[in-house]
PDB file of N, CA and C in Angstrom:
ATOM      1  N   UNK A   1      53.848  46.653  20.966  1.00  0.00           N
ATOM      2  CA  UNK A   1      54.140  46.334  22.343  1.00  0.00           C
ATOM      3  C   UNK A   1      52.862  46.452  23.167  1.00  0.00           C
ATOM      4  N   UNK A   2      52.704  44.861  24.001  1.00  0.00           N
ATOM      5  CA  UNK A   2      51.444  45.516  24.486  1.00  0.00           C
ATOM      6  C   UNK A   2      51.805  46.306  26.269  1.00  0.00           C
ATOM      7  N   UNK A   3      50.641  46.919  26.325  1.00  0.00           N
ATOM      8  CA  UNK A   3      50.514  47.471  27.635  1.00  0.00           C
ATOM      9  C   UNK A   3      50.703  46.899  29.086  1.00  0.00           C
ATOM     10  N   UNK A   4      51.232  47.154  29.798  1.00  0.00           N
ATOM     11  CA  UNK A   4      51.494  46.142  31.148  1.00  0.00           C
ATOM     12  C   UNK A   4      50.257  46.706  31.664  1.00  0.00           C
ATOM     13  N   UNK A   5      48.987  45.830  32.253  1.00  0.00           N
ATOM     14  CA  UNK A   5      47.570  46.185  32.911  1.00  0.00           C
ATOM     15  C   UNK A   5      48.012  46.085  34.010  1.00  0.00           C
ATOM     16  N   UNK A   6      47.253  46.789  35.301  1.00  0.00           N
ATOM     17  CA  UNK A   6      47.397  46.600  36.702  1.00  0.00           C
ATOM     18  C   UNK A   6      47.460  45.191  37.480  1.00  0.00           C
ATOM     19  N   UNK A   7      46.960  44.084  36.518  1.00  0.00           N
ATOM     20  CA  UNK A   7      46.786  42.996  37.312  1.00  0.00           C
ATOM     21  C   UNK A   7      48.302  42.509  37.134  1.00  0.00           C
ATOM     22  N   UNK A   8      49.046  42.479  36.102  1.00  0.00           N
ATOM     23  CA  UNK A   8      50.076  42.076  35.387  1.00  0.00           C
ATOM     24  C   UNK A   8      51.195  42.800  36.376  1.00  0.00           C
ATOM     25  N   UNK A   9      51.298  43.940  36.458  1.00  0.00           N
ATOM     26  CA  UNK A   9      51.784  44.923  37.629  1.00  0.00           C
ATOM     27  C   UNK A   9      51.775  44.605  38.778  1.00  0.00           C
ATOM     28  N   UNK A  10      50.678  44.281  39.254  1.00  0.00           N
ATOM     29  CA  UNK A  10      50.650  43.479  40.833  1.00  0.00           C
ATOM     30  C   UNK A  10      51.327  42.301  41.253  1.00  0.00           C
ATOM     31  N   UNK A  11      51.459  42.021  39.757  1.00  0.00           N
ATOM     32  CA  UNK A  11      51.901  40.017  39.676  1.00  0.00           C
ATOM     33  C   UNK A  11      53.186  40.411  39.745  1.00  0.00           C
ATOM     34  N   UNK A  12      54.119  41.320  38.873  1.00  0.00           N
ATOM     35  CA  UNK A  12      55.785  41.551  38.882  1.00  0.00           C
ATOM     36  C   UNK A  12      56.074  41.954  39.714  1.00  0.00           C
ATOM     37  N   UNK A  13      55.110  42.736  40.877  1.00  0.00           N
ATOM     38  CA  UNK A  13      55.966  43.090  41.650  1.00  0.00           C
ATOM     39  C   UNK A  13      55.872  42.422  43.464  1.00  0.00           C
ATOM     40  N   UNK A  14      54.902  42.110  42.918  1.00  0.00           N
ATOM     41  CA  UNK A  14      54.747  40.516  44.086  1.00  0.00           C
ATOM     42  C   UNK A  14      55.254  39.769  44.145  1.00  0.00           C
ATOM     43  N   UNK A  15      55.976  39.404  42.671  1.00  0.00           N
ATOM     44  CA  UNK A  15      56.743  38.232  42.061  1.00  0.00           C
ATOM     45  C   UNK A  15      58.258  38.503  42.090  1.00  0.00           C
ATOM     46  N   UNK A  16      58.394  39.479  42.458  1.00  0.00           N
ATOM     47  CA  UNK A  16      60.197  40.006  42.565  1.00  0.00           C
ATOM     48  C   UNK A  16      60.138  41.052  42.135  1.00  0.00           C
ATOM     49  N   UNK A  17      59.217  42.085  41.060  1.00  0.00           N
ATOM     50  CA  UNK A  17      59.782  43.448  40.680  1.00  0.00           C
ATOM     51  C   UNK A  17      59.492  44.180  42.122  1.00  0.00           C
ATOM     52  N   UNK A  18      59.630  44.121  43.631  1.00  0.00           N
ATOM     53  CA  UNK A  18      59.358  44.880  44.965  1.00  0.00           C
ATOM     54  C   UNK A  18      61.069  45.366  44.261  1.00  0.00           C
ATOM     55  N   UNK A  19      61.689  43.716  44.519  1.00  0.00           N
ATOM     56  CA  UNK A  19      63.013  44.292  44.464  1.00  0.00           C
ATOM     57  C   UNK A  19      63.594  45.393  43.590  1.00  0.00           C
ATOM     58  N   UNK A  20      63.509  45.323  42.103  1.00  0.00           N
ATOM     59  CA  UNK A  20      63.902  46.291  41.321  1.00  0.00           C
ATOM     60  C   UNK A  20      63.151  47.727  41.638  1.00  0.00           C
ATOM     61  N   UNK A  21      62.154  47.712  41.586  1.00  0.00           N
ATOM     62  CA  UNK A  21      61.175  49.043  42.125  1.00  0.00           C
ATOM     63  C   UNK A  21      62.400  49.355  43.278  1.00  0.00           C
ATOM     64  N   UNK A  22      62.156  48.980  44.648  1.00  0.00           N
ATOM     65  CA  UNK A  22      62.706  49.205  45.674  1.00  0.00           C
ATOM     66  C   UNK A  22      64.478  49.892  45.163  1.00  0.00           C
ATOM     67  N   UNK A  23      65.045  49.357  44.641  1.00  0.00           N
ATOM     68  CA  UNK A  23      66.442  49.497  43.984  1.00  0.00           C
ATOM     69  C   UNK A  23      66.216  51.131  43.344  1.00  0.00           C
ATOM     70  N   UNK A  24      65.499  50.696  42.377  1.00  0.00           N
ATOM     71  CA  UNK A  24      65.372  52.330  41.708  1.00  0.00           C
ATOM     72  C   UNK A  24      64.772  53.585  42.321  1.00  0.00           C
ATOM     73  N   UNK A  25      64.370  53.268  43.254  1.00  0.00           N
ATOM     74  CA  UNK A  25      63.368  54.309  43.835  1.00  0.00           C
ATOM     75  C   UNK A  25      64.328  54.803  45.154  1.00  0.00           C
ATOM     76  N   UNK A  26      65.332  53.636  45.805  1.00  0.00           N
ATOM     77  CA  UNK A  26      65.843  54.042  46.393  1.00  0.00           C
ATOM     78  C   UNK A  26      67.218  54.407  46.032  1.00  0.00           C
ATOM     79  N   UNK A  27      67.803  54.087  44.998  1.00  0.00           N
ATOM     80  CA  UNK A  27      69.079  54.923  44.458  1.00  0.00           C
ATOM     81  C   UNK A  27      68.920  56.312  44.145  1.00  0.00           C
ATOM     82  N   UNK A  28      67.495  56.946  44.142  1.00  0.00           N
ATOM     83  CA  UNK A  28      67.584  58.252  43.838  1.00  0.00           C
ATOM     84  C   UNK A  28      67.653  59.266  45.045  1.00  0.00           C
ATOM     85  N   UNK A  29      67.207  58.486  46.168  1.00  0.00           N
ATOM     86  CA  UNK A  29      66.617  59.509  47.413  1.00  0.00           C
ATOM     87  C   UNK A  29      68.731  59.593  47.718  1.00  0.00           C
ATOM     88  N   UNK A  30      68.965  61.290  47.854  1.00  0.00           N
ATOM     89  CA  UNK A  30      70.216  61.775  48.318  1.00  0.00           C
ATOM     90  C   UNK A  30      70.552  61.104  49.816  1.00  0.00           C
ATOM     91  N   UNK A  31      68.923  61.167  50.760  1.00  0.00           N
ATOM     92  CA  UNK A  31      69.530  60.624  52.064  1.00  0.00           C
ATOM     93  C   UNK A  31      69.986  59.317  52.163  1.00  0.00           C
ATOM     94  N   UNK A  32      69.847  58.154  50.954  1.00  0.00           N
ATOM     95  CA  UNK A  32      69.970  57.233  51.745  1.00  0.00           C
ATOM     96  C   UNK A  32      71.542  56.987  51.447  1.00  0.00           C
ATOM     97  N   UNK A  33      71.680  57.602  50.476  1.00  0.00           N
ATOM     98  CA  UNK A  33      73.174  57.291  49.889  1.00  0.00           C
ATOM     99  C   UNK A  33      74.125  57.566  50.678  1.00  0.00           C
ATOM    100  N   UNK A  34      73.637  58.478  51.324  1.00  0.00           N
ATOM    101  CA  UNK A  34      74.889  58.668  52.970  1.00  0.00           C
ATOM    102  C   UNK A  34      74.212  57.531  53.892  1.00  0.00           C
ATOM    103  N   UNK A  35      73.737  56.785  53.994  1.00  0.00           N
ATOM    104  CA  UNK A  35      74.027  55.781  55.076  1.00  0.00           C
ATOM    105  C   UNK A  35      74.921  54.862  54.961  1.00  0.00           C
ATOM    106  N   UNK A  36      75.363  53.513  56.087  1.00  0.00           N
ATOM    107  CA  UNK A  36      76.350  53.216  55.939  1.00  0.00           C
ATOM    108  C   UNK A  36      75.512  51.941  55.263  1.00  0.00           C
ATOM    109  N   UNK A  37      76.494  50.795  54.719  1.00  0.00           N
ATOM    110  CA  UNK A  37      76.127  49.949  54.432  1.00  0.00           C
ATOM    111  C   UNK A  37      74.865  48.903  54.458  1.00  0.00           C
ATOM    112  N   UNK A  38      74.843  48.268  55.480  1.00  0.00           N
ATOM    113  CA  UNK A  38      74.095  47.734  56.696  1.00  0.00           C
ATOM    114  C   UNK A  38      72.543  48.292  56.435  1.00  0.00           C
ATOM    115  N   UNK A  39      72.809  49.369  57.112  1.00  0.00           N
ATOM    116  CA  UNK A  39      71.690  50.315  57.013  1.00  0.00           C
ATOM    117  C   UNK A  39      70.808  50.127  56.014  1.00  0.00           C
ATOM    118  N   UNK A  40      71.357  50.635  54.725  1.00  0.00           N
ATOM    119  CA  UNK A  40      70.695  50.532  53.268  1.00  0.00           C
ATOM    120  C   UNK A  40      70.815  49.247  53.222  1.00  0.00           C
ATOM    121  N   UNK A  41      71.097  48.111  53.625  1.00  0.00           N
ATOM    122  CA  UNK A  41      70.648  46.696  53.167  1.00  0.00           C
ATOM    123  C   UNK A  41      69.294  46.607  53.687  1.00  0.00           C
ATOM    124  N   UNK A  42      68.981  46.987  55.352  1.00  0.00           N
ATOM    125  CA  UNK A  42      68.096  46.504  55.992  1.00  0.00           C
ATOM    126  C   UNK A  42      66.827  47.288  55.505  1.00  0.00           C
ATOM    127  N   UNK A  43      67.330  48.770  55.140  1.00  0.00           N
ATOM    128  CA  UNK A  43      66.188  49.267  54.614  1.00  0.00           C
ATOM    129  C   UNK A  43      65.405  49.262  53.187  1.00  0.00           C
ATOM    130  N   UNK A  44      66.879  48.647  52.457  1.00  0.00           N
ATOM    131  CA  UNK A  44      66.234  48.554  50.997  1.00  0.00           C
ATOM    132  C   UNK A  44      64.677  47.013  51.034  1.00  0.00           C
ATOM    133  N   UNK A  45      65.733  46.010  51.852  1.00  0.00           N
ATOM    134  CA  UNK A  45      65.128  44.921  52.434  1.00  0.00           C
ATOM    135  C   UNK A  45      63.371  45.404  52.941  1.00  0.00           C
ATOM    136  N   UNK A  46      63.368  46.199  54.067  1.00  0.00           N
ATOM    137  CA  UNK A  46      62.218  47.017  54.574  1.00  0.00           C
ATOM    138  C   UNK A  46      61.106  47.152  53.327  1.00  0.00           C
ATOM    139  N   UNK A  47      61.698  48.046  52.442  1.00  0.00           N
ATOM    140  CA  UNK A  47      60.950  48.830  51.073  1.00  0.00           C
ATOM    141  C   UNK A  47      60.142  47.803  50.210  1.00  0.00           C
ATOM    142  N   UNK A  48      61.598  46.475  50.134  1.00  0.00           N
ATOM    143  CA  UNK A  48      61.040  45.618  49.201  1.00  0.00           C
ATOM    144  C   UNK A  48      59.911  44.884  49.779  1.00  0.00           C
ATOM    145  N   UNK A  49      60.073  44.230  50.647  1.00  0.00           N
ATOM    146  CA  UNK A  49      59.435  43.434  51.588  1.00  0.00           C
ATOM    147  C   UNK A  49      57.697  44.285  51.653  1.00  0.00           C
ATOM    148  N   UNK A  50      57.781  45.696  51.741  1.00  0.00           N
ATOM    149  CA  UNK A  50      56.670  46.199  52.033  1.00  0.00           C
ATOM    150  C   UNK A  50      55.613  46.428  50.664  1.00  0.00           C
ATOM    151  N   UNK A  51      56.347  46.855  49.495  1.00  0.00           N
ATOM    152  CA  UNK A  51      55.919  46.624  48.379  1.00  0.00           C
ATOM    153  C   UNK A  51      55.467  45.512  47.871  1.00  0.00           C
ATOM    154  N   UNK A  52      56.273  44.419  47.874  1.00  0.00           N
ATOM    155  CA  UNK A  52      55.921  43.012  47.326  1.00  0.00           C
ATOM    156  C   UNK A  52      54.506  42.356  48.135  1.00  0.00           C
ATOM    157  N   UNK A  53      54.708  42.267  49.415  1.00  0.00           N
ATOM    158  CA  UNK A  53      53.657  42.319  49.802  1.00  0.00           C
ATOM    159  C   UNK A  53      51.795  42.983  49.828  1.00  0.00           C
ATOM    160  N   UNK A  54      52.500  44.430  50.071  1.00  0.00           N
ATOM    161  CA  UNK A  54      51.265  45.288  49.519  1.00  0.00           C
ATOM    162  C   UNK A  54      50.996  44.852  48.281  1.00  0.00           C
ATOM    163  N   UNK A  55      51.960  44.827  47.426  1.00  0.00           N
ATOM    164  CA  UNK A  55      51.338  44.301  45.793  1.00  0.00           C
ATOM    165  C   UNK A  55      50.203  42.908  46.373  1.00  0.00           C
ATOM    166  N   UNK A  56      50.681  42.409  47.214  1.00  0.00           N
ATOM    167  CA  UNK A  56      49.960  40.644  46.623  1.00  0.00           C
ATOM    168  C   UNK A  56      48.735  41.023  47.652  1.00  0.00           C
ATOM    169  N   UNK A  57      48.955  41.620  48.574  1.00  0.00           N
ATOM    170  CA  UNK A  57      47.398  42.080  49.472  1.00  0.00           C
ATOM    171  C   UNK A  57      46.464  43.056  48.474  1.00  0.00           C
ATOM    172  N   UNK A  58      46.949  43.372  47.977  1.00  0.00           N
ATOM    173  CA  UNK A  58      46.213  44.907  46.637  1.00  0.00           C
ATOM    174  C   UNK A  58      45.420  43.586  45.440  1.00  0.00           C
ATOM    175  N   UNK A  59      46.350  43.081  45.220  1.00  0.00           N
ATOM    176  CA  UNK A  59      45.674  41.289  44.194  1.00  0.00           C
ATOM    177  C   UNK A  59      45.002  40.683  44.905  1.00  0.00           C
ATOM    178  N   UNK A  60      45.190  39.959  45.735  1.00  0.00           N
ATOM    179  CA  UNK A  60      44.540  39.491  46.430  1.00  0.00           C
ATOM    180  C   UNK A  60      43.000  39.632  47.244  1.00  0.00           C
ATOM    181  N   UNK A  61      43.248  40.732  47.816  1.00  0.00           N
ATOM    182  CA  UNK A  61      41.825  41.223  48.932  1.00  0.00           C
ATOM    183  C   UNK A  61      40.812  42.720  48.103  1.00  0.00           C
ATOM    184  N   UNK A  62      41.733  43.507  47.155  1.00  0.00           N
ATOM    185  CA  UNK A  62      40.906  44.823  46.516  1.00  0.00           C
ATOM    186  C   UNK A  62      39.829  43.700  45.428  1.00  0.00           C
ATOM    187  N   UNK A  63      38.285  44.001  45.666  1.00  0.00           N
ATOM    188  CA  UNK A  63      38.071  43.684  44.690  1.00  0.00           C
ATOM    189  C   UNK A  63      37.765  43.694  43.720  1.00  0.00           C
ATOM    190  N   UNK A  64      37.443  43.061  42.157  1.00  0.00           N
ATOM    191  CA  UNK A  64      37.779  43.066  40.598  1.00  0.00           C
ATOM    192  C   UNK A  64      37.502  44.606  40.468  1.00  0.00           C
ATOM    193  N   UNK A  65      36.136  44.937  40.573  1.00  0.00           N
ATOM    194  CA  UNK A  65      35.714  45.759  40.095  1.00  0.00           C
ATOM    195  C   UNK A  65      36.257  47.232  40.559  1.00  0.00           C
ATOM    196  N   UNK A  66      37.044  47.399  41.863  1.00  0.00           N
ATOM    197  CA  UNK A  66      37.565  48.716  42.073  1.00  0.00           C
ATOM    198  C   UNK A  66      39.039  48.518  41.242  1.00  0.00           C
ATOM    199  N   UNK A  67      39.506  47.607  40.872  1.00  0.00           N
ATOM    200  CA  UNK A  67      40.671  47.316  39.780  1.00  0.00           C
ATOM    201  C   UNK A  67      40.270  47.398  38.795  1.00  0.00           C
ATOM    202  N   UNK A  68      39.357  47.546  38.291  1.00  0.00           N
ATOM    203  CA  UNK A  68      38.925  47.724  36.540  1.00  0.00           C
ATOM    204  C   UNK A  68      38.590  49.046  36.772  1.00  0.00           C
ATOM    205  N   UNK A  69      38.403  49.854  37.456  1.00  0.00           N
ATOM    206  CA  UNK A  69      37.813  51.049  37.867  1.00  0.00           C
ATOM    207  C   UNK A  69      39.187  52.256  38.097  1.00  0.00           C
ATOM    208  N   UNK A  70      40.209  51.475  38.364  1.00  0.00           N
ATOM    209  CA  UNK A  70      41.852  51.897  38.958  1.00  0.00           C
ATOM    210  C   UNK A  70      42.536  51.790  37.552  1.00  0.00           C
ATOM    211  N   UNK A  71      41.869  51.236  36.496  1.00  0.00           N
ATOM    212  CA  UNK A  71      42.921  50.401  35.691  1.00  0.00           C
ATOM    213  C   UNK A  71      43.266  51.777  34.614  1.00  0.00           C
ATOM    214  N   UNK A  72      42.269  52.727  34.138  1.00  0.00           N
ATOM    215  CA  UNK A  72      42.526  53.720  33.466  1.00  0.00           C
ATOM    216  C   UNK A  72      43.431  54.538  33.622  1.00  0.00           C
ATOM    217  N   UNK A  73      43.370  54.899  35.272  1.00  0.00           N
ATOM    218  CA  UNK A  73      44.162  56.028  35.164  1.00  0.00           C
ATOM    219  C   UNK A  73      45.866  55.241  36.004  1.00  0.00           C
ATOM    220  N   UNK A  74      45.821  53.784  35.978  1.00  0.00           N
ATOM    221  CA  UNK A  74      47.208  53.415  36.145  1.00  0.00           C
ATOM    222  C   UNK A  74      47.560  53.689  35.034  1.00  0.00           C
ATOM    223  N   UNK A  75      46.690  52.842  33.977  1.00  0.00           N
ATOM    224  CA  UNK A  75      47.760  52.945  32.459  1.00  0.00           C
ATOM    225  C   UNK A  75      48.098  55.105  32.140  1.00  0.00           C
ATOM    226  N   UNK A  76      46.890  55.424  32.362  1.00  0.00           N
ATOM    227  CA  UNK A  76      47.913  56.672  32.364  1.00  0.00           C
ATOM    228  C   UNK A  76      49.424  56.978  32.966  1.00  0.00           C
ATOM    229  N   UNK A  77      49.466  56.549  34.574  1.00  0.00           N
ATOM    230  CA  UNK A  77      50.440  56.833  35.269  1.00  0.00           C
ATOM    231  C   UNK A  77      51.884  56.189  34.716  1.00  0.00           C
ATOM    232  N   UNK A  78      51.620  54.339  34.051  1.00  0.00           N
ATOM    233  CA  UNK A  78      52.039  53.783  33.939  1.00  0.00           C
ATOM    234  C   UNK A  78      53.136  54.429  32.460  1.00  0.00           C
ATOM    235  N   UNK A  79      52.013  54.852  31.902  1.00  0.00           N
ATOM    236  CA  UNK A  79      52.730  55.767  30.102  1.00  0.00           C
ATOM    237  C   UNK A  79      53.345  56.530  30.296  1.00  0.00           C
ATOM    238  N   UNK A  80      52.737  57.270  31.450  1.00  0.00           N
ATOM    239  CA  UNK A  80      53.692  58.748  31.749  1.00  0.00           C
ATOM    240  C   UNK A  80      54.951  58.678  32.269  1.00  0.00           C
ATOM    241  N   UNK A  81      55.232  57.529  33.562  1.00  0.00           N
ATOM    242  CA  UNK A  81      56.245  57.299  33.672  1.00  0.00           C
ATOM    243  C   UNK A  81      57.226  56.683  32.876  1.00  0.00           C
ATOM    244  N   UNK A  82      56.666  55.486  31.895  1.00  0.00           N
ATOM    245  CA  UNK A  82      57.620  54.774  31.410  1.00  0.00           C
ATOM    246  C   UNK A  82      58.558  56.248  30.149  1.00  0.00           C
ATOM    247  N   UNK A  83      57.438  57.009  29.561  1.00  0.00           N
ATOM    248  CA  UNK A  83      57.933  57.603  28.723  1.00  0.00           C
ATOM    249  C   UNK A  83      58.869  58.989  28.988  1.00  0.00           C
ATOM    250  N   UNK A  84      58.507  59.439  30.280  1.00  0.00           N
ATOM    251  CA  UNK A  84      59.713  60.336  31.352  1.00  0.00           C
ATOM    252  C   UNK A  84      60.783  59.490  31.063  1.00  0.00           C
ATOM    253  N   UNK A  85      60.711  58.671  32.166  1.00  0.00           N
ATOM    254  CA  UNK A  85      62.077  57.801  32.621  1.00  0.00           C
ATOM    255  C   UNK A  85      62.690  57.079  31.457  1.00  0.00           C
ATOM    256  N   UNK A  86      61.976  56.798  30.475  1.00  0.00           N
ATOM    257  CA  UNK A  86      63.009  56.207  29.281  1.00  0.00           C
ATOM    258  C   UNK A  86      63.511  57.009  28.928  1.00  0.00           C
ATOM    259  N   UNK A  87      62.910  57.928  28.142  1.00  0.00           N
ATOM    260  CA  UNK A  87      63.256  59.131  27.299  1.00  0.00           C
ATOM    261  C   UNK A  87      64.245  59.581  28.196  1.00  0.00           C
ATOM    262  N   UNK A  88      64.141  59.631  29.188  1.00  0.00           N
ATOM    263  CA  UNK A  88      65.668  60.420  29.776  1.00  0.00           C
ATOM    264  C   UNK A  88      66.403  59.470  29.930  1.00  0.00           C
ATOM    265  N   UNK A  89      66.614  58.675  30.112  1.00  0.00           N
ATOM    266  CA  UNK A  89      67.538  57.560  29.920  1.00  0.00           C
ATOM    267  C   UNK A  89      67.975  57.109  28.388  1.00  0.00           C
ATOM    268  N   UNK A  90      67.313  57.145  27.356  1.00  0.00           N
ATOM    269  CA  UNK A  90      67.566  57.607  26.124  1.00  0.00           C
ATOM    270  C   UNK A  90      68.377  58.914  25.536  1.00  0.00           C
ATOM    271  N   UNK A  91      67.949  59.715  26.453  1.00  0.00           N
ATOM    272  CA  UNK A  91      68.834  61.173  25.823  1.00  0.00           C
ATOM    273  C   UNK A  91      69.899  60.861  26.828  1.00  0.00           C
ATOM    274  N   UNK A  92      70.175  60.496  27.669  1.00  0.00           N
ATOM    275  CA  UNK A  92      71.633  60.254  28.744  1.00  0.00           C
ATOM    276  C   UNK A  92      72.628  59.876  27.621  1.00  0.00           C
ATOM    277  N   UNK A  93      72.232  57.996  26.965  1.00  0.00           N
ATOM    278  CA  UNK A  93      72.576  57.476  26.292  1.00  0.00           C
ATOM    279  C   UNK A  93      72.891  58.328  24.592  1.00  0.00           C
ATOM    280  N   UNK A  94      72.035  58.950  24.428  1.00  0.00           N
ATOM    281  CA  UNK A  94      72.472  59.611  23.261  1.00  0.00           C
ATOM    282  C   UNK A  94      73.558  60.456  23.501  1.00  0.00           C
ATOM    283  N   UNK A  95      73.483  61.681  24.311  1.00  0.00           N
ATOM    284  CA  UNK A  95      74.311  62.752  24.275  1.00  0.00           C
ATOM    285  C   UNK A  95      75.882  61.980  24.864  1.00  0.00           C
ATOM    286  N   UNK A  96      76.243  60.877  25.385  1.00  0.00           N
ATOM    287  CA  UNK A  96      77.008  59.896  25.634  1.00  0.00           C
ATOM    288  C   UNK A  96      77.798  59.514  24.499  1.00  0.00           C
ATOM    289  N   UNK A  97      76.825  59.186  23.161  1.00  0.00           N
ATOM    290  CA  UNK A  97      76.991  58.716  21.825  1.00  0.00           C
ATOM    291  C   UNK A  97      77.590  59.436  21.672  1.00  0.00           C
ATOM    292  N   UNK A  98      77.743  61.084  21.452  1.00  0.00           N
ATOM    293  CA  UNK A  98      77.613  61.755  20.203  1.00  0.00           C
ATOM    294  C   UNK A  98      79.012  62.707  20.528  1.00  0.00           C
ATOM    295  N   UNK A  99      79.677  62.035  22.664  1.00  0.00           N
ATOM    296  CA  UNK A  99      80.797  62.389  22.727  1.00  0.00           C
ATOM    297  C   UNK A  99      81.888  61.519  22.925  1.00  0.00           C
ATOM    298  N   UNK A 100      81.472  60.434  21.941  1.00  0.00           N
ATOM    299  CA  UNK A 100      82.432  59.294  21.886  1.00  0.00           C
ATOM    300  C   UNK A 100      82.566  59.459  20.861  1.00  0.00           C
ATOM    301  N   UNK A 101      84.604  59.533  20.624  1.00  0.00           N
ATOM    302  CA  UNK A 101      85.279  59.467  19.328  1.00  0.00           C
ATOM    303  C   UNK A 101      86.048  57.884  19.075  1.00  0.00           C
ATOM    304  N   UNK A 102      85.099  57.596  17.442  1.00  0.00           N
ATOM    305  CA  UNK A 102      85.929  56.685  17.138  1.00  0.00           C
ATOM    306  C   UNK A 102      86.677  56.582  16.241  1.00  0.00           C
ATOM    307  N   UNK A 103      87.597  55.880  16.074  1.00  0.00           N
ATOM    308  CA  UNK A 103      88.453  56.011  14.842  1.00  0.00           C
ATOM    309  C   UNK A 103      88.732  54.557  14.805  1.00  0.00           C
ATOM    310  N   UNK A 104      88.509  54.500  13.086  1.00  0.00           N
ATOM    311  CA  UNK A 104      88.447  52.962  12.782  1.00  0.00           C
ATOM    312  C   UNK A 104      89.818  53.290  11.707  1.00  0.00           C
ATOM    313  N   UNK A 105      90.333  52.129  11.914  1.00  0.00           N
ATOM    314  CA  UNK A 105      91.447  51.956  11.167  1.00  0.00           C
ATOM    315  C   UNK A 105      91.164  51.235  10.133  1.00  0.00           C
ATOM    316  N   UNK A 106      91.930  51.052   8.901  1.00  0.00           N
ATOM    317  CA  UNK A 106      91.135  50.057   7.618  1.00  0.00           C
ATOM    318  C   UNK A 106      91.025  48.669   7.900  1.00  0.00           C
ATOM    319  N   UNK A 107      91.944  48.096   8.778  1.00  0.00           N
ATOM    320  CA  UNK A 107      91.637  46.955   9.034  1.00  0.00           C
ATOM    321  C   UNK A 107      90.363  46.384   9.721  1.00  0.00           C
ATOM    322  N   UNK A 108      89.467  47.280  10.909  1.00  0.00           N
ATOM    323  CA  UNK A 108      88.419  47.416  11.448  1.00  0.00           C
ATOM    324  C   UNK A 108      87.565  47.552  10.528  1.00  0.00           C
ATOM    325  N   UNK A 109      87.400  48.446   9.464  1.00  0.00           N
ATOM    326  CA  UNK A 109      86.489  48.428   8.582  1.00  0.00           C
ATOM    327  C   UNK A 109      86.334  47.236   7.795  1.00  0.00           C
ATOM    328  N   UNK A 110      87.293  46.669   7.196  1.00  0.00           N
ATOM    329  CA  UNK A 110      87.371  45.690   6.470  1.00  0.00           C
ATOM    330  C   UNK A 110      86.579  44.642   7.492  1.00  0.00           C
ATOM    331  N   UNK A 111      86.802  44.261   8.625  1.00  0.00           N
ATOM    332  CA  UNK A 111      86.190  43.104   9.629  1.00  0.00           C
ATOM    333  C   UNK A 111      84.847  43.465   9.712  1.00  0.00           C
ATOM    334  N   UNK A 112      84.787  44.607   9.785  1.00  0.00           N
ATOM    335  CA  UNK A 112      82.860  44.913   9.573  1.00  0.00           C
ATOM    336  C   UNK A 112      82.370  44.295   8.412  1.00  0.00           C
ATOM    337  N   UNK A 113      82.798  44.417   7.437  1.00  0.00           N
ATOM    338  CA  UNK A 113      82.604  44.149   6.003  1.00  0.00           C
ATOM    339  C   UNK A 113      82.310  42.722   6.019  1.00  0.00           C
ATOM    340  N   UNK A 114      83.040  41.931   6.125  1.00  0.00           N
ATOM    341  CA  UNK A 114      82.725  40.234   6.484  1.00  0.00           C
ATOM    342  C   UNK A 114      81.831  39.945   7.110  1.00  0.00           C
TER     343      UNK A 114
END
């Protein structure tokens, strides 16, 4: 698998990942989840809008060389997070597994079999 580089990063989230970023980052904060509807539209809207943008001004106007200079210690940031946030999202999914009972009847087995 290769590595997502900072330029590649700037591009997804200029390109629509504001939105998903914005989504995940704001489903965790406790305050926003008490607002009313509305609210969290206009502000998720706010988040994305400000990200996607900053992404394409950060591509756009920073130049090459302070991005090749940034690029080390993103891919650090970039590893560290992906491998937090999966891995716990992996063990969610496991310990999930391991309290689900199934019971296969012979006929189920047999349909696997085919």
């Amino acid at each position: 698998m290769e590595n997502l580089d900072i330029n590649q990063f700037l591009v997804w989230i200029s390109g629509g990942g504001a939105v998903v970023a914005s989504s995940w980052i704001l489903e965790r904060l406790p305050w926003y989840q008490g607002l009313a509807s509305e609210l969290k539209r206009w502000i998720f809207f706010g988040v994305a809008a400000v990200l996607g943008v900053g992404a394409y001004l950060v591509g756009a106007f920073v130049p090459v060389e302070v991005l090749q200079q940034l690029a080390p210690y993103f891919l650090v940031l970039a590893s560290a997070f992906s491998y937090v946030f999966l891995g716990t999202a992996f063990h969610r999914v496991d310990k999930i597994d391991r309290t689900v009972e199934v019971s296969l009847t012979q006929e189920t087995i047999e349909s696997l079999d085919n």
